[in-house]
PDB file of N, CA and C in Angstrom:
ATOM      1  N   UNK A   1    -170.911 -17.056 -82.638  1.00  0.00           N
ATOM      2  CA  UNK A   1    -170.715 -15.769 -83.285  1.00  0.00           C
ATOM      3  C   UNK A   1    -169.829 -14.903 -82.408  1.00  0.00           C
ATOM      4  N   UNK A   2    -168.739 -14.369 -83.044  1.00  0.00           N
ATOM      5  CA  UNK A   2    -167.935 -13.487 -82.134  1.00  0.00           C
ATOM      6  C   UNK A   2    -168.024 -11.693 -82.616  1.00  0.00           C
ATOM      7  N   UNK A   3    -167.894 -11.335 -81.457  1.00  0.00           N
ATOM      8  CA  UNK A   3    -168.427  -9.532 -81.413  1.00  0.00           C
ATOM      9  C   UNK A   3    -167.149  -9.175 -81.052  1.00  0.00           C
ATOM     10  N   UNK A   4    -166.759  -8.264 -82.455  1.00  0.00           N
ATOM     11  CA  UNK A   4    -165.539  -7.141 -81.995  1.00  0.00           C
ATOM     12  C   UNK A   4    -166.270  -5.706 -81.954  1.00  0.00           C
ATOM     13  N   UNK A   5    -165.578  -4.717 -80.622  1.00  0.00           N
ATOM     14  CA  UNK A   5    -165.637  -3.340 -81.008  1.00  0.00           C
ATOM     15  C   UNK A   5    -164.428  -2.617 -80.786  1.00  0.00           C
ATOM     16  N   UNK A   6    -163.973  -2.360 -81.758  1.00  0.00           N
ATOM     17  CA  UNK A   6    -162.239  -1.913 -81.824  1.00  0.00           C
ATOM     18  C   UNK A   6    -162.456  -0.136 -81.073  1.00  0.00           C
ATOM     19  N   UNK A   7    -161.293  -0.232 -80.690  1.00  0.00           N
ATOM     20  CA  UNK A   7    -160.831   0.499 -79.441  1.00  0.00           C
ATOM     21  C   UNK A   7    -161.093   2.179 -80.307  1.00  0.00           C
ATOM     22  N   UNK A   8    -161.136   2.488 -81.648  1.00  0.00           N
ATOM     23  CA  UNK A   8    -161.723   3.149 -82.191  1.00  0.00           C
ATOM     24  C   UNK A   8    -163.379   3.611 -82.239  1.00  0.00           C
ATOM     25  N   UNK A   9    -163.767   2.413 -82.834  1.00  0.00           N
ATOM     26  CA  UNK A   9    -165.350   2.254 -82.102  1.00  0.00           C
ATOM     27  C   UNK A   9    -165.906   2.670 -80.823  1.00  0.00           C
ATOM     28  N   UNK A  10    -164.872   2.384 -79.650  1.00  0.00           N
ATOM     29  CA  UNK A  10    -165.654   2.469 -78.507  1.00  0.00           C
ATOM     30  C   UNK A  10    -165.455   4.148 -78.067  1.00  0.00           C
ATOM     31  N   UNK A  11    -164.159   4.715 -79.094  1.00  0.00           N
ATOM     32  CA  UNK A  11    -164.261   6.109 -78.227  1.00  0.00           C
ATOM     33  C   UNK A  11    -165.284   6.530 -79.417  1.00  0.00           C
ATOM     34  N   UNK A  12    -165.670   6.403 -80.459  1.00  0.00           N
ATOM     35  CA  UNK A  12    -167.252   6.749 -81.356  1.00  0.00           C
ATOM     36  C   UNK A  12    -168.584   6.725 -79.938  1.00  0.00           C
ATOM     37  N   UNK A  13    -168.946   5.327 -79.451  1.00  0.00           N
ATOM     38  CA  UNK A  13    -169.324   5.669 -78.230  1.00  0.00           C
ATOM     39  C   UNK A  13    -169.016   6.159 -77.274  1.00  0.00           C
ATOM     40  N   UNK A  14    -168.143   6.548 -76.710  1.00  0.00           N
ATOM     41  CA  UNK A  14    -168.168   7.289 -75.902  1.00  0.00           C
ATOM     42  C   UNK A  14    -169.065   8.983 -76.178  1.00  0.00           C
ATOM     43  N   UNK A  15    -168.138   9.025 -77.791  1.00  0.00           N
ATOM     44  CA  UNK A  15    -168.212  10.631 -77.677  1.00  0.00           C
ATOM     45  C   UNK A  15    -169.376  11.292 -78.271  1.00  0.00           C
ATOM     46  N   UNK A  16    -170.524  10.086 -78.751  1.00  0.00           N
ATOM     47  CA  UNK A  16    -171.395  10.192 -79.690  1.00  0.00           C
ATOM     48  C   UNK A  16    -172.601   9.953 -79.025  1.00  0.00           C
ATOM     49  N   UNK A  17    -172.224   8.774 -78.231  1.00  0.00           N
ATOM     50  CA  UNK A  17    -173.282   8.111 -77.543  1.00  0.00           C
ATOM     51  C   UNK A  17    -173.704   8.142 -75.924  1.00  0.00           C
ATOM     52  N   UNK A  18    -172.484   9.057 -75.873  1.00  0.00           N
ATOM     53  CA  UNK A  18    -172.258   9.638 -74.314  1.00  0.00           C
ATOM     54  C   UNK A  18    -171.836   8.527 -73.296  1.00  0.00           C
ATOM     55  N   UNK A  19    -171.419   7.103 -73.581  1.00  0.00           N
ATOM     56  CA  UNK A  19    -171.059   6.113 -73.264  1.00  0.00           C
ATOM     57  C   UNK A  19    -170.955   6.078 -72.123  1.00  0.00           C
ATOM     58  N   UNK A  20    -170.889   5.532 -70.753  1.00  0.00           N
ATOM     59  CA  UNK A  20    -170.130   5.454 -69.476  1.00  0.00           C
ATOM     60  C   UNK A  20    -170.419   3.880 -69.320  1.00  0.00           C
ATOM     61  N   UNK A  21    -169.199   3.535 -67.737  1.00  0.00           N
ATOM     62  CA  UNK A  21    -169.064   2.455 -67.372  1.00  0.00           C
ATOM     63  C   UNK A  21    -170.443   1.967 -66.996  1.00  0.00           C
ATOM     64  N   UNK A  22    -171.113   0.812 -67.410  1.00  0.00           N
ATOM     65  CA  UNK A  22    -171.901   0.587 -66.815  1.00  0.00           C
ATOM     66  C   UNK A  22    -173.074   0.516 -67.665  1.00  0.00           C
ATOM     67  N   UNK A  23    -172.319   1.105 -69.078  1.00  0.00           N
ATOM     68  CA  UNK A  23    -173.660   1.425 -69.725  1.00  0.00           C
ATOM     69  C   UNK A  23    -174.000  -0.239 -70.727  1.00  0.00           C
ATOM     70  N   UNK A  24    -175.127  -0.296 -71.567  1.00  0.00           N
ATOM     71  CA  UNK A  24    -175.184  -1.526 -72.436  1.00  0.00           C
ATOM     72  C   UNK A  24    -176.007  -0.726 -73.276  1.00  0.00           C
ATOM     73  N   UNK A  25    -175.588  -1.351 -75.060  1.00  0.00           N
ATOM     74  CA  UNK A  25    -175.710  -1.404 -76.295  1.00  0.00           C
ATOM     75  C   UNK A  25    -175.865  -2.406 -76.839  1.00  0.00           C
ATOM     76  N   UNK A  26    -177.357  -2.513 -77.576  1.00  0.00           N
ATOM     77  CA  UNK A  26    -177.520  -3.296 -78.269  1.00  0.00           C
ATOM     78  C   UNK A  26    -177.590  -3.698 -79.718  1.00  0.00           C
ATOM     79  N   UNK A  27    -176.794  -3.917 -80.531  1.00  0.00           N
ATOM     80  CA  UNK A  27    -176.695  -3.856 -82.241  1.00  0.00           C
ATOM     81  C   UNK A  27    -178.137  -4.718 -82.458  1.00  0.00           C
ATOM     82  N   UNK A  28    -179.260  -4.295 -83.170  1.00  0.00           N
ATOM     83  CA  UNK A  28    -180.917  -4.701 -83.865  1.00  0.00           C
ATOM     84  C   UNK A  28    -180.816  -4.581 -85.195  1.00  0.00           C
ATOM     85  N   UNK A  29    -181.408  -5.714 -85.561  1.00  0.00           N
ATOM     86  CA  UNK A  29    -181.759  -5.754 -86.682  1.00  0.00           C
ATOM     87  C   UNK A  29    -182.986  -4.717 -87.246  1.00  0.00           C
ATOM     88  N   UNK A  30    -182.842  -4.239 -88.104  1.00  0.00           N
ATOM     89  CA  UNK A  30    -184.162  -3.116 -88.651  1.00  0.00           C
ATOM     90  C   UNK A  30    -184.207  -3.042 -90.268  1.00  0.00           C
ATOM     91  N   UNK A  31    -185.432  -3.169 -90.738  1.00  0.00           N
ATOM     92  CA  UNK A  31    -185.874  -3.159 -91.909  1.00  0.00           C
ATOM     93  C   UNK A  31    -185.644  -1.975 -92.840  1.00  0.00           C
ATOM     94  N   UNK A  32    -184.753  -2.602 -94.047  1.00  0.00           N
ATOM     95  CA  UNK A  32    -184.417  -1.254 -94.590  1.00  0.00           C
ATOM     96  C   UNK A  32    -182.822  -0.926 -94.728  1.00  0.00           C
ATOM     97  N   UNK A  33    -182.867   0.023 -95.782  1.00  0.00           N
ATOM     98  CA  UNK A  33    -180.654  -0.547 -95.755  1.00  0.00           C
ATOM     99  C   UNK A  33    -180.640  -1.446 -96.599  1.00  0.00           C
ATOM    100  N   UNK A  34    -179.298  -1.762 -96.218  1.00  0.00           N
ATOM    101  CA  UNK A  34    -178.491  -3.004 -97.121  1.00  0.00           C
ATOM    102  C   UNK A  34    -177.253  -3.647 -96.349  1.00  0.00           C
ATOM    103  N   UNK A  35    -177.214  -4.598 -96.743  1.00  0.00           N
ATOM    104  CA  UNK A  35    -176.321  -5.238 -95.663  1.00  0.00           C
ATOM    105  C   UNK A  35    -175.632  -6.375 -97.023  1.00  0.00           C
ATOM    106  N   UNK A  36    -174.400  -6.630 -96.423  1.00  0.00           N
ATOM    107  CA  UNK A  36    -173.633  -7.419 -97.150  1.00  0.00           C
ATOM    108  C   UNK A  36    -173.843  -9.092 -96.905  1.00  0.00           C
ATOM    109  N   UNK A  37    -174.470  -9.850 -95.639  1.00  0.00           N
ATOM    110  CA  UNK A  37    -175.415 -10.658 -95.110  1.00  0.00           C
ATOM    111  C   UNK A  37    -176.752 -10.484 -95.845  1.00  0.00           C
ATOM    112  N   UNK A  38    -177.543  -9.691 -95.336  1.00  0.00           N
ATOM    113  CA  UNK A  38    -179.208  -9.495 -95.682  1.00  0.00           C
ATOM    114  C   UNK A  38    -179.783  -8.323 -96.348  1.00  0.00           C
ATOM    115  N   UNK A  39    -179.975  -8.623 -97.960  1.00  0.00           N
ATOM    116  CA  UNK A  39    -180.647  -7.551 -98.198  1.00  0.00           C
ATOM    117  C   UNK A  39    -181.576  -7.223 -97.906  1.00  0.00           C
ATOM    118  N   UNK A  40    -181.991  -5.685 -97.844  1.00  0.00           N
ATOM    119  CA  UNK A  40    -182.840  -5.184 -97.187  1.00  0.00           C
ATOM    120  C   UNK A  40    -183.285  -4.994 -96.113  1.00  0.00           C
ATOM    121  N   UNK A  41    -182.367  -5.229 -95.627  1.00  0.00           N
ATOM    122  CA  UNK A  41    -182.126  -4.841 -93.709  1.00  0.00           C
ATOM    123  C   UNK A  41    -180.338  -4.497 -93.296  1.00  0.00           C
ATOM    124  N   UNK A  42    -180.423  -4.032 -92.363  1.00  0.00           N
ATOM    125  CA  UNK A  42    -179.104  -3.449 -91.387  1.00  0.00           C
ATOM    126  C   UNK A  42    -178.975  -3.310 -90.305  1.00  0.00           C
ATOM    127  N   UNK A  43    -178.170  -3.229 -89.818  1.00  0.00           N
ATOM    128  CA  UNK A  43    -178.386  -3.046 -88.025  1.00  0.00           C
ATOM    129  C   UNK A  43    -178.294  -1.784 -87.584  1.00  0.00           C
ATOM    130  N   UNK A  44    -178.667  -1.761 -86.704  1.00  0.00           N
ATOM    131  CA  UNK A  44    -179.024  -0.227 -85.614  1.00  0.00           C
ATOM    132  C   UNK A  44    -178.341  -0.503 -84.625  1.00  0.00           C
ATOM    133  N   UNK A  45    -178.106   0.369 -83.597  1.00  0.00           N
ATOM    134  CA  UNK A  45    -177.796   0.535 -81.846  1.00  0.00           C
ATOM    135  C   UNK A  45    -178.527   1.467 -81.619  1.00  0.00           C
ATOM    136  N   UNK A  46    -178.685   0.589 -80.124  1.00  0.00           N
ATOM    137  CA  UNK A  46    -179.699   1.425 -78.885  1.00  0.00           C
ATOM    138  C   UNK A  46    -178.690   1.509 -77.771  1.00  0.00           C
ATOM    139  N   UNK A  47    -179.053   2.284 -76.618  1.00  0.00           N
ATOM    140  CA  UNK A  47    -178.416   2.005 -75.542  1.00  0.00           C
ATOM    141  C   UNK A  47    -180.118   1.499 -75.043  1.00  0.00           C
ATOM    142  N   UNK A  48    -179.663  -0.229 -73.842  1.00  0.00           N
ATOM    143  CA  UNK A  48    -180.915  -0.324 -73.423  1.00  0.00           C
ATOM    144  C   UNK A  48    -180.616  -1.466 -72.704  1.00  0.00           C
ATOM    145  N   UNK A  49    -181.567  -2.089 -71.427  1.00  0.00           N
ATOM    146  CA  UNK A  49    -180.979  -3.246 -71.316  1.00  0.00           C
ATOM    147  C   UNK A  49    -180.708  -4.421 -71.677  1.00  0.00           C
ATOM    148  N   UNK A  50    -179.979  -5.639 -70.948  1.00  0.00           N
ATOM    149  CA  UNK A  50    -179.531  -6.704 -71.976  1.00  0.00           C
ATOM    150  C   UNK A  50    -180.588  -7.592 -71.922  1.00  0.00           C
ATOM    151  N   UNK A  51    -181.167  -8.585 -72.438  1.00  0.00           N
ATOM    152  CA  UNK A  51    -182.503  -9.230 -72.049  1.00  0.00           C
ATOM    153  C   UNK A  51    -182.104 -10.531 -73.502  1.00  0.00           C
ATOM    154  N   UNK A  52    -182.185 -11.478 -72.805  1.00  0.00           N
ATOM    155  CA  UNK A  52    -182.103 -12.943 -74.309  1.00  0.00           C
ATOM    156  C   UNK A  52    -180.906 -12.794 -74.549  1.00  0.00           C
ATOM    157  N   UNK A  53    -179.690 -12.277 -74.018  1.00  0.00           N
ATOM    158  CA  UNK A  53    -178.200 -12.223 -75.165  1.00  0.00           C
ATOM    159  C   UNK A  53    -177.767 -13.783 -75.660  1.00  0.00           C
ATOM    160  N   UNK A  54    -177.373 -13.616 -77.146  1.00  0.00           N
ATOM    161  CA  UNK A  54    -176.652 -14.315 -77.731  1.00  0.00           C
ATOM    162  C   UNK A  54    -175.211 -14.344 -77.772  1.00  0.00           C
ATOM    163  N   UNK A  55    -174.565 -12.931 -77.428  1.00  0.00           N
ATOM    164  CA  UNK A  55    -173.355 -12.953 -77.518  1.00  0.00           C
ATOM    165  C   UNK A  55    -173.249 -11.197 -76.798  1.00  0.00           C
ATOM    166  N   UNK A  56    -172.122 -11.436 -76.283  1.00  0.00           N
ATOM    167  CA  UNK A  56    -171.948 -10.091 -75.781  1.00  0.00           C
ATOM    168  C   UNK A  56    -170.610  -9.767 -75.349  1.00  0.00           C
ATOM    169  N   UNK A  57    -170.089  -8.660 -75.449  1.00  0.00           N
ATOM    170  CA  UNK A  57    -168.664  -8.461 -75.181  1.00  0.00           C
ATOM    171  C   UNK A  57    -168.342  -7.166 -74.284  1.00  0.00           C
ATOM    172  N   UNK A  58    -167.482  -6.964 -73.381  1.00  0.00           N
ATOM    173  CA  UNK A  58    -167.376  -6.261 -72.088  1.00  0.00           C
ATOM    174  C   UNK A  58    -166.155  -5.465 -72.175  1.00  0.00           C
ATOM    175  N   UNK A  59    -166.120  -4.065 -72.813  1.00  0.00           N
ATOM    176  CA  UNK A  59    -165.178  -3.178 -73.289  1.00  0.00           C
ATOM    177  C   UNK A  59    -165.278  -1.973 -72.518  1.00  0.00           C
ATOM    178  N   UNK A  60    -164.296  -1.779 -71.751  1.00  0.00           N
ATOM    179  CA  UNK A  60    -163.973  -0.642 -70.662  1.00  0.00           C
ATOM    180  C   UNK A  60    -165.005  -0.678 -69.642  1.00  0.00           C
ATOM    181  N   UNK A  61    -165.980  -1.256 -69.367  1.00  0.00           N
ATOM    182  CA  UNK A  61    -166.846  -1.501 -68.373  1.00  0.00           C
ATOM    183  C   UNK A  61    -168.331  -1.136 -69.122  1.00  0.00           C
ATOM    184  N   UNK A  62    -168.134  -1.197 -70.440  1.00  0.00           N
ATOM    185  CA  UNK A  62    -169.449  -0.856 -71.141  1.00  0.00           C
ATOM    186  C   UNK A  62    -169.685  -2.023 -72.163  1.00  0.00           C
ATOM    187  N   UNK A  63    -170.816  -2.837 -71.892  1.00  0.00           N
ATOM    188  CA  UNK A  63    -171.523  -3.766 -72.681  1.00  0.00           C
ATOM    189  C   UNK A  63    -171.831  -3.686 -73.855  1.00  0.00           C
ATOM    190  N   UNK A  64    -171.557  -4.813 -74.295  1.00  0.00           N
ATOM    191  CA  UNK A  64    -172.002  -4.649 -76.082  1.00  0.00           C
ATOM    192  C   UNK A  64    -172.815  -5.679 -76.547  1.00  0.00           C
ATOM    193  N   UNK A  65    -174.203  -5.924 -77.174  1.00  0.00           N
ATOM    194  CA  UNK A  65    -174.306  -7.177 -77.127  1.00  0.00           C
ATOM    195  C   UNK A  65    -175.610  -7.639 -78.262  1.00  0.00           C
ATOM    196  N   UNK A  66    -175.972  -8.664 -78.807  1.00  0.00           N
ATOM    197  CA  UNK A  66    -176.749  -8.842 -79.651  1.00  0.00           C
ATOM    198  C   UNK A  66    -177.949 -10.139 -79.466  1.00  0.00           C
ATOM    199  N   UNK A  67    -179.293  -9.778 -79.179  1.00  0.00           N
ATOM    200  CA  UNK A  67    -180.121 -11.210 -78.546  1.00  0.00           C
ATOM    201  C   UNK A  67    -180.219 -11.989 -79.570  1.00  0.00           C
ATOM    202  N   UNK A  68    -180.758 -12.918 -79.043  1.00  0.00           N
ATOM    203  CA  UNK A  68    -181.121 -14.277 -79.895  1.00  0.00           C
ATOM    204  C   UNK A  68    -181.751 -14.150 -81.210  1.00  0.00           C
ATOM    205  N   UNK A  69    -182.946 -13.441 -81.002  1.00  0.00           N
ATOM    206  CA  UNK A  69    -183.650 -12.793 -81.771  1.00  0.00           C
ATOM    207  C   UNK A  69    -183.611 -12.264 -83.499  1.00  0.00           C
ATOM    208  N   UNK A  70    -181.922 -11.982 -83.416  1.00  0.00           N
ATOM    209  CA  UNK A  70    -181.458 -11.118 -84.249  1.00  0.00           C
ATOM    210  C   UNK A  70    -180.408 -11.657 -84.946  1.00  0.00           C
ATOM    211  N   UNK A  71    -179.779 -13.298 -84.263  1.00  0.00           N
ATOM    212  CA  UNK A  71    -179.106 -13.986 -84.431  1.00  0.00           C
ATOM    213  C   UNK A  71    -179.057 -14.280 -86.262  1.00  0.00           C
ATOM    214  N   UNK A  72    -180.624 -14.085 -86.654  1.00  0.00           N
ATOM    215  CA  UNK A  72    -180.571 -14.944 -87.955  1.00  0.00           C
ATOM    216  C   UNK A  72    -179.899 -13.929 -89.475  1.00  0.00           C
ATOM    217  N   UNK A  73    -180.227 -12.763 -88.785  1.00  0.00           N
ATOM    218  CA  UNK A  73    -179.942 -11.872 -89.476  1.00  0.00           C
ATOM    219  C   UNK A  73    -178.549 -11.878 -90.011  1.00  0.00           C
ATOM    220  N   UNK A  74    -177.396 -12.604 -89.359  1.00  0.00           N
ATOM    221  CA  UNK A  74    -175.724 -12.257 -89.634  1.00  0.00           C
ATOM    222  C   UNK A  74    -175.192 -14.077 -90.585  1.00  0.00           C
ATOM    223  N   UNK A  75    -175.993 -14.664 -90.293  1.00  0.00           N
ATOM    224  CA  UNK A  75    -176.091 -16.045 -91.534  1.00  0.00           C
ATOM    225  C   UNK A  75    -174.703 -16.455 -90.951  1.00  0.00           C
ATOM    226  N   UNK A  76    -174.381 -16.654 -89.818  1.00  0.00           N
ATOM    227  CA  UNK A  76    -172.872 -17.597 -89.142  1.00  0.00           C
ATOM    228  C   UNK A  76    -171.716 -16.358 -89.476  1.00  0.00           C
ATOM    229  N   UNK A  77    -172.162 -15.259 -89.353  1.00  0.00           N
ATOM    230  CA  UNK A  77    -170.873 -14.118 -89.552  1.00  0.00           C
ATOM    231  C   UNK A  77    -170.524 -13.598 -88.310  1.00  0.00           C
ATOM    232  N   UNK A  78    -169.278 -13.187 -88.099  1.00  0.00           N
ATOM    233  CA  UNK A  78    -169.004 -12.602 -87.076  1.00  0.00           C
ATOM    234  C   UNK A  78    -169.148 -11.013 -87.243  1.00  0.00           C
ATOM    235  N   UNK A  79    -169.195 -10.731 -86.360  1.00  0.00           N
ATOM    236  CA  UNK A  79    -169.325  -8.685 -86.653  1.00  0.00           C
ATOM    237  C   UNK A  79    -168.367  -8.249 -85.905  1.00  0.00           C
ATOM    238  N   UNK A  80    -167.767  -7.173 -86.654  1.00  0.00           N
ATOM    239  CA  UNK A  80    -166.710  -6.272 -86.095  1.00  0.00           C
ATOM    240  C   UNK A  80    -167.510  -4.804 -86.494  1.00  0.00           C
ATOM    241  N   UNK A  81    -167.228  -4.266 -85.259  1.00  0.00           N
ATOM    242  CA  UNK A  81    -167.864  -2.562 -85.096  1.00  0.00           C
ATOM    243  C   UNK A  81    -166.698  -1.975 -85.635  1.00  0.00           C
ATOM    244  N   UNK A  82    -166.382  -0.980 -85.934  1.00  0.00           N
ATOM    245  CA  UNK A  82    -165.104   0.171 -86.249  1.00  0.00           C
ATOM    246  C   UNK A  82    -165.593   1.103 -86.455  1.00  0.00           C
ATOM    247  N   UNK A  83    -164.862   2.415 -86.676  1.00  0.00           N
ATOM    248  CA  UNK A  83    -165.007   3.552 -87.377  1.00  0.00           C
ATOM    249  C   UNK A  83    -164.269   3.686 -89.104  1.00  0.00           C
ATOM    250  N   UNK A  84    -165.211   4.509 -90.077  1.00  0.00           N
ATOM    251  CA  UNK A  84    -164.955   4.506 -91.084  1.00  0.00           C
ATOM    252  C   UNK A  84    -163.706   5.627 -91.484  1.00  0.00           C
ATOM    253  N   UNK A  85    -162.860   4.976 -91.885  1.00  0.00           N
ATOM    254  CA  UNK A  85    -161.846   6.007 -91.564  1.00  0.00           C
ATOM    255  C   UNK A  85    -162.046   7.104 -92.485  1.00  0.00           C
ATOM    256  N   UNK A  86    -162.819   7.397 -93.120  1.00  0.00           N
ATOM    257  CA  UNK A  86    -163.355   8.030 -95.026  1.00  0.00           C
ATOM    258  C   UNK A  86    -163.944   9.114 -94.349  1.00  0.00           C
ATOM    259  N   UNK A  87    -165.462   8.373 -93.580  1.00  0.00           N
ATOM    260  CA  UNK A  87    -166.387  10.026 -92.948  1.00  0.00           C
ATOM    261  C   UNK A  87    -165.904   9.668 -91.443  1.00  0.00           C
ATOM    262  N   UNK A  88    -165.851   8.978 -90.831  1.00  0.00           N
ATOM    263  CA  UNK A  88    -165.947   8.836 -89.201  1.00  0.00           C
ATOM    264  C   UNK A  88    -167.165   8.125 -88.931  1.00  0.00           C
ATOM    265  N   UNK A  89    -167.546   7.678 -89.226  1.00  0.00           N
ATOM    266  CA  UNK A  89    -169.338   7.251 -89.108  1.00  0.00           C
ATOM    267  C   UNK A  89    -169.061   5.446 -88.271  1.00  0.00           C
ATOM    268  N   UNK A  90    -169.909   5.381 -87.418  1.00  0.00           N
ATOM    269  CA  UNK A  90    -169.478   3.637 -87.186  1.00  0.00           C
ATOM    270  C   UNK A  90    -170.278   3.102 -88.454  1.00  0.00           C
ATOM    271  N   UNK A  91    -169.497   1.855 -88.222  1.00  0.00           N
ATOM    272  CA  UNK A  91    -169.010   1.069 -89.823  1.00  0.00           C
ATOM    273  C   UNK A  91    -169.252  -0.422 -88.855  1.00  0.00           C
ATOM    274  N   UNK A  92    -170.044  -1.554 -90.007  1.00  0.00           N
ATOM    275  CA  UNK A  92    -170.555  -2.964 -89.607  1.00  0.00           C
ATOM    276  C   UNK A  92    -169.271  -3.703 -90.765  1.00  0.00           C
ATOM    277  N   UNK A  93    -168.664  -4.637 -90.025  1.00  0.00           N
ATOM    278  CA  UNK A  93    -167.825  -5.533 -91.241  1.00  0.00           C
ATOM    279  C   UNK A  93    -168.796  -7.041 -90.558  1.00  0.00           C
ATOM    280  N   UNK A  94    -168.620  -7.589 -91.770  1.00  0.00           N
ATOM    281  CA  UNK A  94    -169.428  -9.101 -91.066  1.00  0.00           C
ATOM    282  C   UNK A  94    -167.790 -10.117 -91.708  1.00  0.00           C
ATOM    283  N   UNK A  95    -167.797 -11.546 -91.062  1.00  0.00           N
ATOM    284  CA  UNK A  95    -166.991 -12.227 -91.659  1.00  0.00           C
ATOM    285  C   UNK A  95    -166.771 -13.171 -91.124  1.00  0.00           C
ATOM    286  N   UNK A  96    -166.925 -14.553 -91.837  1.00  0.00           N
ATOM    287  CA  UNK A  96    -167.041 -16.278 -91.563  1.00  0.00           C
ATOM    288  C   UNK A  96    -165.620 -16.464 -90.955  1.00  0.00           C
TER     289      UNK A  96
END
């Protein structure tokens, strides 16, 4: 599974999430929502540490990453983070 967070996305963290070098984020699965993968669930972010990663990606010195755990939830999709260019809001794309 491959993890994008486009260079848009990451200043969303920075300026939202108060971001710094050093920091780690984890995309969770949580009950509830809708998802284009799994109905009736969506993903969340935490800032927190990394523990079980499945995949993780290392953008300006700030971690991004998703455990094992949560793996089943994306059904062999890759995820790309962005911002919605419509409201500004971060935005989940999934894609084989």
């Amino acid at each position: 599974m491959k993890l994008e967070v486009t260079d848009n996305a990451l200043n969303w963290f920075n300026d939202e999430m108060d971001a710094e070098k050093g920091d780690t984020f984890r995309f969770f699965v949580r009950y509830g929502g809708n998802s284009p993968v799994q109905s009736g669930f969506s993903l969340g972010v935490t800032k927190e540490t990394a523990q079980d990663v499945a995949t993780s990606l290392d953008k300006d010195g700030i971690t991004f990453f998703i455990e094992n755990k949560d793996l089943w939830f994306f059904d062999q999709h890759d995820l790309k983070v962005d911002i919605d260019q419509g409201d500004g809001t971060l935005s989940f794309y999934y894609s084989k």
